[in-house]
PDB file of N, CA and C in Angstrom:
ATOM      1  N   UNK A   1     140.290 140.329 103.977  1.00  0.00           N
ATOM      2  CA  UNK A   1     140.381 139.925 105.372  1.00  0.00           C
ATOM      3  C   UNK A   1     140.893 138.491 105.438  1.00  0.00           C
ATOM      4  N   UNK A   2     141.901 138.035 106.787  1.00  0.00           N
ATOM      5  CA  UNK A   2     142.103 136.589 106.449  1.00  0.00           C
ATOM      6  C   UNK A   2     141.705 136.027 106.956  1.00  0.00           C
ATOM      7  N   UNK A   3     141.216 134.613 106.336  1.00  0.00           N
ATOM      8  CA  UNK A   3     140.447 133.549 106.643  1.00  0.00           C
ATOM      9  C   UNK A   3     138.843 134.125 106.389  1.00  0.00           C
ATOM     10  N   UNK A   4     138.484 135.353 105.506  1.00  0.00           N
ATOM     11  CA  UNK A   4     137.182 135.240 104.967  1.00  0.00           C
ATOM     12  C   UNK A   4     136.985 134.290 103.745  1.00  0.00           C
ATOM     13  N   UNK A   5     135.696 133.879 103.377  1.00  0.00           N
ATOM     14  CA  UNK A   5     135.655 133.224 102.207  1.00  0.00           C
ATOM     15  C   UNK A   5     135.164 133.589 101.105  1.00  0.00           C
ATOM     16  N   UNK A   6     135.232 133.629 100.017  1.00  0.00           N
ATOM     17  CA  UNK A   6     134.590 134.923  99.468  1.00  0.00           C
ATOM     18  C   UNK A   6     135.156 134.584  97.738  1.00  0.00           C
ATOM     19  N   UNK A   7     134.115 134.861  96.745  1.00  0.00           N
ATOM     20  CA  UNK A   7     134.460 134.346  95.392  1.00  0.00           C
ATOM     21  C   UNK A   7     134.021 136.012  94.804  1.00  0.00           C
ATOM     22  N   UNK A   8     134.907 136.548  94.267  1.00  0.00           N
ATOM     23  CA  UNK A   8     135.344 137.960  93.517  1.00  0.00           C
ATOM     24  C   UNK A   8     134.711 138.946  94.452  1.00  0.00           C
ATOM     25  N   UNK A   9     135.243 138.801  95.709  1.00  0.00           N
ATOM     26  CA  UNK A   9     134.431 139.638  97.244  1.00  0.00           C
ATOM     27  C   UNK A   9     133.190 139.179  97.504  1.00  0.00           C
ATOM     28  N   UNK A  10     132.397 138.613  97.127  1.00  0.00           N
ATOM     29  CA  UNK A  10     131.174 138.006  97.801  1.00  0.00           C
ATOM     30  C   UNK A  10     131.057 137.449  98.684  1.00  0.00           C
ATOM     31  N   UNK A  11     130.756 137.438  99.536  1.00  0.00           N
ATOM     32  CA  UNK A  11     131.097 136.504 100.782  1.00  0.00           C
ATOM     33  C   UNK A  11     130.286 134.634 100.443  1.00  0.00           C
ATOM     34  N   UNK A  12     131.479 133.857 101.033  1.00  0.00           N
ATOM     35  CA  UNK A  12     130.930 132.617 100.720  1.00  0.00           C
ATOM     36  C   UNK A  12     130.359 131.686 101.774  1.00  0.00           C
ATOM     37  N   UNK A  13     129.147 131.370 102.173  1.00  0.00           N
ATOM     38  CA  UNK A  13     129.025 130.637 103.586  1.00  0.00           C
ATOM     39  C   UNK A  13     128.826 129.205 103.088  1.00  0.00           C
ATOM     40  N   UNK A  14     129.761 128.479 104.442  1.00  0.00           N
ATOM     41  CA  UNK A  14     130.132 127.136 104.318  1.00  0.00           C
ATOM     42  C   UNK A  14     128.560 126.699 105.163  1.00  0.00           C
ATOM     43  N   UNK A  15     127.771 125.460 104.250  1.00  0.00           N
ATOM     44  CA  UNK A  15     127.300 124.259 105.576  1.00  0.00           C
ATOM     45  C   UNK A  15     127.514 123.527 105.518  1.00  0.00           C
ATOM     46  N   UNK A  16     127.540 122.212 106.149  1.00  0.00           N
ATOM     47  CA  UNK A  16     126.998 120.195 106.258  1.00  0.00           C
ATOM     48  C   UNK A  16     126.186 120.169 105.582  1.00  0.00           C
ATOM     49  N   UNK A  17     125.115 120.944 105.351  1.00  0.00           N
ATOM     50  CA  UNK A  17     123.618 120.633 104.624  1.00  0.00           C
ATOM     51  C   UNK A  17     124.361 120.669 103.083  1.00  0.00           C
ATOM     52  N   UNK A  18     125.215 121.193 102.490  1.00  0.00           N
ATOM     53  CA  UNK A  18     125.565 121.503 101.451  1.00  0.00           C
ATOM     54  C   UNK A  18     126.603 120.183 100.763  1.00  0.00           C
ATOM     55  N   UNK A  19     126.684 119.016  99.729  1.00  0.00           N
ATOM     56  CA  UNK A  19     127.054 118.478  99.044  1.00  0.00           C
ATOM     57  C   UNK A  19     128.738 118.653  99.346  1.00  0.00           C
ATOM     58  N   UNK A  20     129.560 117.669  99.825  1.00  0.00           N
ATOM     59  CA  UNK A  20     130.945 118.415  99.151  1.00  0.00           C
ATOM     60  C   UNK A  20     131.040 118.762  97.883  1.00  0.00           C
ATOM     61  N   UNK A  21     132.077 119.560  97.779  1.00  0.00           N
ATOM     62  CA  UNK A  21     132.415 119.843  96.504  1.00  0.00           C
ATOM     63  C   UNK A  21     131.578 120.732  95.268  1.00  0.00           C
ATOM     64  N   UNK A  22     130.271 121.062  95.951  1.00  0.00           N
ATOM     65  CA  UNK A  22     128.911 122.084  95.321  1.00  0.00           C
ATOM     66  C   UNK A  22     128.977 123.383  95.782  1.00  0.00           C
ATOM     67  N   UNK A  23     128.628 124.091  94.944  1.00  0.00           N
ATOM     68  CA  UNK A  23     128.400 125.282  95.083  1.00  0.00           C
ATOM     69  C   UNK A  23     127.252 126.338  95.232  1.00  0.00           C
ATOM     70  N   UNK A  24     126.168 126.832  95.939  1.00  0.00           N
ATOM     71  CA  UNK A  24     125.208 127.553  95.526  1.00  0.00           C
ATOM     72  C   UNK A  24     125.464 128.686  95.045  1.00  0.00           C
ATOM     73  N   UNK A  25     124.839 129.689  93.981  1.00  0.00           N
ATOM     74  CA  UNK A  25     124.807 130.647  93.875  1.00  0.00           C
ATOM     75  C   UNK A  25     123.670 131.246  94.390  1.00  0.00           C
ATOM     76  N   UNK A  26     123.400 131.939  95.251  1.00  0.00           N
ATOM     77  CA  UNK A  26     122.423 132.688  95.266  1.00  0.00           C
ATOM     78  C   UNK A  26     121.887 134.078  95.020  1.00  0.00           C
ATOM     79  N   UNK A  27     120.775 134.663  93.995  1.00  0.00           N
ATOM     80  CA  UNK A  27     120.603 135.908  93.575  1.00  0.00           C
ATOM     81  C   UNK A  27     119.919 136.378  94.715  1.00  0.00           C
ATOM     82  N   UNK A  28     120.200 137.519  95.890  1.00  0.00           N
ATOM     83  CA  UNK A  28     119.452 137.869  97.057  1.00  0.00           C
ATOM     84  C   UNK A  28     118.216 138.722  96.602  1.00  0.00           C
ATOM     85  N   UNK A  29     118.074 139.438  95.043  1.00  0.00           N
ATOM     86  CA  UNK A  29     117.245 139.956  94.609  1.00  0.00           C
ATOM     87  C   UNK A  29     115.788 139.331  94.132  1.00  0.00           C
ATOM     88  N   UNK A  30     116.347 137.553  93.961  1.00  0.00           N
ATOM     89  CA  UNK A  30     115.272 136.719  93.870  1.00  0.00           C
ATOM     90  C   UNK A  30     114.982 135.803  94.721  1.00  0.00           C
ATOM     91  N   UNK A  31     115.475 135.853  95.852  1.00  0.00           N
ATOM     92  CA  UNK A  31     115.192 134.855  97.179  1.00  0.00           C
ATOM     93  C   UNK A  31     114.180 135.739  98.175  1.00  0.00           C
ATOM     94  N   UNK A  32     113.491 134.803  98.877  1.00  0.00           N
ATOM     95  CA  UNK A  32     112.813 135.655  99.874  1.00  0.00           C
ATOM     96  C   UNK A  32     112.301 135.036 101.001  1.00  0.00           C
ATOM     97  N   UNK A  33     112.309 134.998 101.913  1.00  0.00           N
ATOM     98  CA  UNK A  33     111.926 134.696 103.039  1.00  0.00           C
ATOM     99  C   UNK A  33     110.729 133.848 103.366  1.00  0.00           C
ATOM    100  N   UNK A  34     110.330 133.205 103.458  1.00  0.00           N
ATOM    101  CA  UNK A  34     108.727 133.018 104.372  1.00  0.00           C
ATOM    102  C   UNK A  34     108.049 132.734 105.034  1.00  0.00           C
ATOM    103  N   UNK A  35     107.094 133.187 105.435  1.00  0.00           N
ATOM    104  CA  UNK A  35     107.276 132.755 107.150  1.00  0.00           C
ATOM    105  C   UNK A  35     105.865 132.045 107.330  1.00  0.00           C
ATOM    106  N   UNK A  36     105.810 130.503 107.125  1.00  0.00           N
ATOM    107  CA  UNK A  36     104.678 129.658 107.376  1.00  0.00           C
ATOM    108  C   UNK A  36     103.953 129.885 108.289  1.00  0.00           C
ATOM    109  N   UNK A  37     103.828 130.279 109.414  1.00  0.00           N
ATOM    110  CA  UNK A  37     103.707 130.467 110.736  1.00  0.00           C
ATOM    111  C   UNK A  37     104.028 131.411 111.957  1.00  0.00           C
ATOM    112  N   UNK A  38     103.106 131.944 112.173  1.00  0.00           N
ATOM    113  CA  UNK A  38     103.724 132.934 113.333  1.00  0.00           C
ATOM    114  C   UNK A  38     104.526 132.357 114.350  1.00  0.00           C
ATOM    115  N   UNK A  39     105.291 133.361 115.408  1.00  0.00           N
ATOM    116  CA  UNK A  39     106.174 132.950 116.138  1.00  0.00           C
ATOM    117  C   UNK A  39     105.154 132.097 117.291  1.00  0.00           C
ATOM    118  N   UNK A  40     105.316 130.898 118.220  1.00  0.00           N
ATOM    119  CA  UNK A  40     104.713 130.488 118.927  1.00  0.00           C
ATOM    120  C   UNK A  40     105.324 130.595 120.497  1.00  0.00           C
ATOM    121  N   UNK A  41     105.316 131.257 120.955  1.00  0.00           N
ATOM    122  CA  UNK A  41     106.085 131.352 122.698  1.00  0.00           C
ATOM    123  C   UNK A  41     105.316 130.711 123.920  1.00  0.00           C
ATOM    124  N   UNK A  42     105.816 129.746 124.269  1.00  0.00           N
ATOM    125  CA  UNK A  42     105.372 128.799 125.536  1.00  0.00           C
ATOM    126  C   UNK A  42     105.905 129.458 127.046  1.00  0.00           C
ATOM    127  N   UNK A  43     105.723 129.370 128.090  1.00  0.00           N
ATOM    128  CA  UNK A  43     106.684 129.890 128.817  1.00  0.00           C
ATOM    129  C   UNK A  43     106.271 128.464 130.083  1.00  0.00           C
ATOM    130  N   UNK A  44     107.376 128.011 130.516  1.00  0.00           N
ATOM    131  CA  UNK A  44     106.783 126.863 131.679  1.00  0.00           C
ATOM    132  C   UNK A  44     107.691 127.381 133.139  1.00  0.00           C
ATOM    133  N   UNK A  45     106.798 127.091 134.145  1.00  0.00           N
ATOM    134  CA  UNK A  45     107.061 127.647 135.078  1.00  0.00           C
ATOM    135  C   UNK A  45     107.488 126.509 135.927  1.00  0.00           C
ATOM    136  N   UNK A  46     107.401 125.067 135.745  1.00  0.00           N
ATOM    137  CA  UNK A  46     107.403 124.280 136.296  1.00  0.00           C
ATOM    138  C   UNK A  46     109.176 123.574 136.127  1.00  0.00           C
ATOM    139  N   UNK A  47     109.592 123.575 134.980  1.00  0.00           N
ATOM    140  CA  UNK A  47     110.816 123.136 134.958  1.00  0.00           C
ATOM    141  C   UNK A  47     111.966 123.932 135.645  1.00  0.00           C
ATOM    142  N   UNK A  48     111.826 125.330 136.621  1.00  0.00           N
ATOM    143  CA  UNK A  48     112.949 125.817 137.543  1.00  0.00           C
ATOM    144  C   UNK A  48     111.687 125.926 138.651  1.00  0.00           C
ATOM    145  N   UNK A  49     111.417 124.975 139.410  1.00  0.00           N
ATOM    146  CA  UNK A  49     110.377 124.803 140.375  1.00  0.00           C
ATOM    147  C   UNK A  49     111.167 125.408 141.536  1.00  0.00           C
ATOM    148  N   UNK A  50     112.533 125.338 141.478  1.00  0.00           N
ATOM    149  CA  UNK A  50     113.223 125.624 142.702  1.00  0.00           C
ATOM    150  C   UNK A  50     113.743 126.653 142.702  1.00  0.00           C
ATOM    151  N   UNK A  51     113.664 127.634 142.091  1.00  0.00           N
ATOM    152  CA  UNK A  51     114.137 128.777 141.884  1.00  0.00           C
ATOM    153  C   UNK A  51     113.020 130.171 141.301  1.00  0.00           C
ATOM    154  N   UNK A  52     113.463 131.308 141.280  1.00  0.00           N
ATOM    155  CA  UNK A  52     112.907 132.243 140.600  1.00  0.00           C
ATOM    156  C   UNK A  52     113.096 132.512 138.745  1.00  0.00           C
ATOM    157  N   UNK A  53     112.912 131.233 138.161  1.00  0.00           N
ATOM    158  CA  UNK A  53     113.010 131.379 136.465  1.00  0.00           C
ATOM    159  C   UNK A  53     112.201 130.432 135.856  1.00  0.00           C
ATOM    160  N   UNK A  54     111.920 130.973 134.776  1.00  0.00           N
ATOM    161  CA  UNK A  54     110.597 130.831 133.591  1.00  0.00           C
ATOM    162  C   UNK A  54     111.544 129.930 132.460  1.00  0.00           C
ATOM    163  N   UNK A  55     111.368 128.826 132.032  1.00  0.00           N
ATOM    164  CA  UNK A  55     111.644 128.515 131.216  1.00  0.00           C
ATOM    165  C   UNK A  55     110.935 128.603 129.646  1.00  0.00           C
ATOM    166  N   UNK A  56     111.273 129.328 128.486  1.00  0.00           N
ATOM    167  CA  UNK A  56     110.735 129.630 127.614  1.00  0.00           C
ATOM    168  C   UNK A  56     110.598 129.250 125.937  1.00  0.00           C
ATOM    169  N   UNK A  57     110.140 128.406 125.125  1.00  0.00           N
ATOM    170  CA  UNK A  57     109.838 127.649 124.215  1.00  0.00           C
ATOM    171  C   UNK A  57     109.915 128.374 122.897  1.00  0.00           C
ATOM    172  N   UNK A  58     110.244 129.050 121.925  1.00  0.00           N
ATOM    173  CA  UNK A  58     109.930 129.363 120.754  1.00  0.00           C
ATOM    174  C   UNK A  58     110.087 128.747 119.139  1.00  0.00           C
ATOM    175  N   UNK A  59     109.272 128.723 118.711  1.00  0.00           N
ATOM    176  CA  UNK A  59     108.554 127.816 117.822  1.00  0.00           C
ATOM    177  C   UNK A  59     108.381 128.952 116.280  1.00  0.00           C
ATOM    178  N   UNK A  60     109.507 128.586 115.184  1.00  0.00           N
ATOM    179  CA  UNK A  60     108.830 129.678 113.973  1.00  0.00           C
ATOM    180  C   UNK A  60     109.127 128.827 112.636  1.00  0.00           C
ATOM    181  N   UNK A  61     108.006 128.580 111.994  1.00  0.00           N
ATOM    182  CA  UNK A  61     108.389 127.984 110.453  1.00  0.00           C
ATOM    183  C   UNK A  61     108.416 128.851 109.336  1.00  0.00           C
ATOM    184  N   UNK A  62     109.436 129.008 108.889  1.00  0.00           N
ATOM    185  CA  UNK A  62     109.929 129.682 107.792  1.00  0.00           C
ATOM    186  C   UNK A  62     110.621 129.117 106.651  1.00  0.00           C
ATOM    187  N   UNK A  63     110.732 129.674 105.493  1.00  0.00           N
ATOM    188  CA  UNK A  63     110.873 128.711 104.208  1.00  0.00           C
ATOM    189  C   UNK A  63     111.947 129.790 103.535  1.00  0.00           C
ATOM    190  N   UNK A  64     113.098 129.410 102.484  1.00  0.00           N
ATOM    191  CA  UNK A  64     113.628 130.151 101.452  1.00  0.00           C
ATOM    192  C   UNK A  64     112.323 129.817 100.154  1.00  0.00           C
ATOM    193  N   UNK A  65     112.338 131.071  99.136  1.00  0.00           N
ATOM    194  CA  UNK A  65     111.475 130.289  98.358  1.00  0.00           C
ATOM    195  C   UNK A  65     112.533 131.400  97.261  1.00  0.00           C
ATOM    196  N   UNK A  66     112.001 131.538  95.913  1.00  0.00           N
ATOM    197  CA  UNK A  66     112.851 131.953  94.557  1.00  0.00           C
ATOM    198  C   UNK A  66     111.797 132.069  93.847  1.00  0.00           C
ATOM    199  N   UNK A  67     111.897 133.324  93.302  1.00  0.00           N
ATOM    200  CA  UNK A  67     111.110 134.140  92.206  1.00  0.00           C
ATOM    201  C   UNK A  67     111.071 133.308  90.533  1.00  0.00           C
ATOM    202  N   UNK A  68     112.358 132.772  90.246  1.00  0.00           N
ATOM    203  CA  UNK A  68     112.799 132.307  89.467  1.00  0.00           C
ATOM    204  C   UNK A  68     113.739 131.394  89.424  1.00  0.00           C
ATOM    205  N   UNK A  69     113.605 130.265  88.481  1.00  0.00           N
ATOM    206  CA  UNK A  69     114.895 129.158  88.718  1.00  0.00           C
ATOM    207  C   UNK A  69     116.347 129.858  88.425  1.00  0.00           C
ATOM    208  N   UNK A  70     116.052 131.013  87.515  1.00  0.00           N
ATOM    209  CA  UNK A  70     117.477 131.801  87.328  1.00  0.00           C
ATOM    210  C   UNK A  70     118.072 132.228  88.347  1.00  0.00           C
ATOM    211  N   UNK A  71     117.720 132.629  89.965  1.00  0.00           N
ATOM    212  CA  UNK A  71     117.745 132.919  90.766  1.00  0.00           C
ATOM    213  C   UNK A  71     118.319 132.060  91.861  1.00  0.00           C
ATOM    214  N   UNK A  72     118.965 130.663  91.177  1.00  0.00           N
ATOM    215  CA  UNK A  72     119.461 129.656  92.065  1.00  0.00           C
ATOM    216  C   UNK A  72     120.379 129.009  91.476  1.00  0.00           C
ATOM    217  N   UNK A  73     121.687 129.293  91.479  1.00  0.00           N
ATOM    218  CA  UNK A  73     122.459 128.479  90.341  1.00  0.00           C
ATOM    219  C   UNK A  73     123.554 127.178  91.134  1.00  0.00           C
ATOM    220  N   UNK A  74     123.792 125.849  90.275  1.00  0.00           N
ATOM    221  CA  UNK A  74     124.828 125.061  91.556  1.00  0.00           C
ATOM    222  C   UNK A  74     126.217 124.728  90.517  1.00  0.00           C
ATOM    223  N   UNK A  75     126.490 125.588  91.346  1.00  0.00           N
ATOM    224  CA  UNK A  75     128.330 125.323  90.633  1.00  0.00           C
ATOM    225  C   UNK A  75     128.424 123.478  91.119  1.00  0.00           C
ATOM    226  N   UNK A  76     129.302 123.069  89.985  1.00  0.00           N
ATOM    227  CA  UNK A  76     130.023 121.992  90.289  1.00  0.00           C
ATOM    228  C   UNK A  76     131.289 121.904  90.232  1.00  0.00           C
ATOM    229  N   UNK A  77     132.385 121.037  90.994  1.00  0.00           N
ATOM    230  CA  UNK A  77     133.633 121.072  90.894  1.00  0.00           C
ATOM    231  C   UNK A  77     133.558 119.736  89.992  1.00  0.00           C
ATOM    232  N   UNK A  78     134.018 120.277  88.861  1.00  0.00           N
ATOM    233  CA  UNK A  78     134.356 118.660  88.114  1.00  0.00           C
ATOM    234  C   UNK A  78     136.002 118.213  88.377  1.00  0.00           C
ATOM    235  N   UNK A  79     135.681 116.705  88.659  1.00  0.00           N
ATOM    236  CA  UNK A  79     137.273 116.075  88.781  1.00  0.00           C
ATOM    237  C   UNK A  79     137.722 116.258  87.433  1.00  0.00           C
ATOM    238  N   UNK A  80     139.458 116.125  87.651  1.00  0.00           N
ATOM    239  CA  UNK A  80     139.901 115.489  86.583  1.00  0.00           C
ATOM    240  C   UNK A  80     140.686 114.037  86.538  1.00  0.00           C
TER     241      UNK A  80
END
């Protein structure tokens, strides 16, 4: 597809949070989710005082965590 990103079809996702020039590998078989905290839902009735709408708050802490350090690898681009 063009303009996917993708290293031998894998799909590759770009962030800011991520180093230029680094790479993560990630094994999805050893990553997992977690969820610190249940979801928290506020609802305020006061911030559309002038109207008929609920303004609504949601609140969830969740973590990546790894089974194994094998399970997290960081490519580097070395200069030359």
């Amino acid at each position: 597809m063009p303009g996917r990103r993708a290293i031998e079809n894998v799909p590759l996702h770009v962030s800011k949070a991520v180093t230029p020039g680094a790479i993560w590998g990630i094994d999805q078989t050893q990553a997992f989710t977690v969820i610190h905290r249940d979801a928290e839902i506020v609802a305020d009735n006061s911030a559309f005082f002038t109207s008929d709408r609920v303004a609504l708050r949601a609140t969830k802490r969740a973590g990546l965590t790894f089974i194994t350090p094998a399970g997290l690898i960081k490519i580097r681009r070395e200069t030359i």
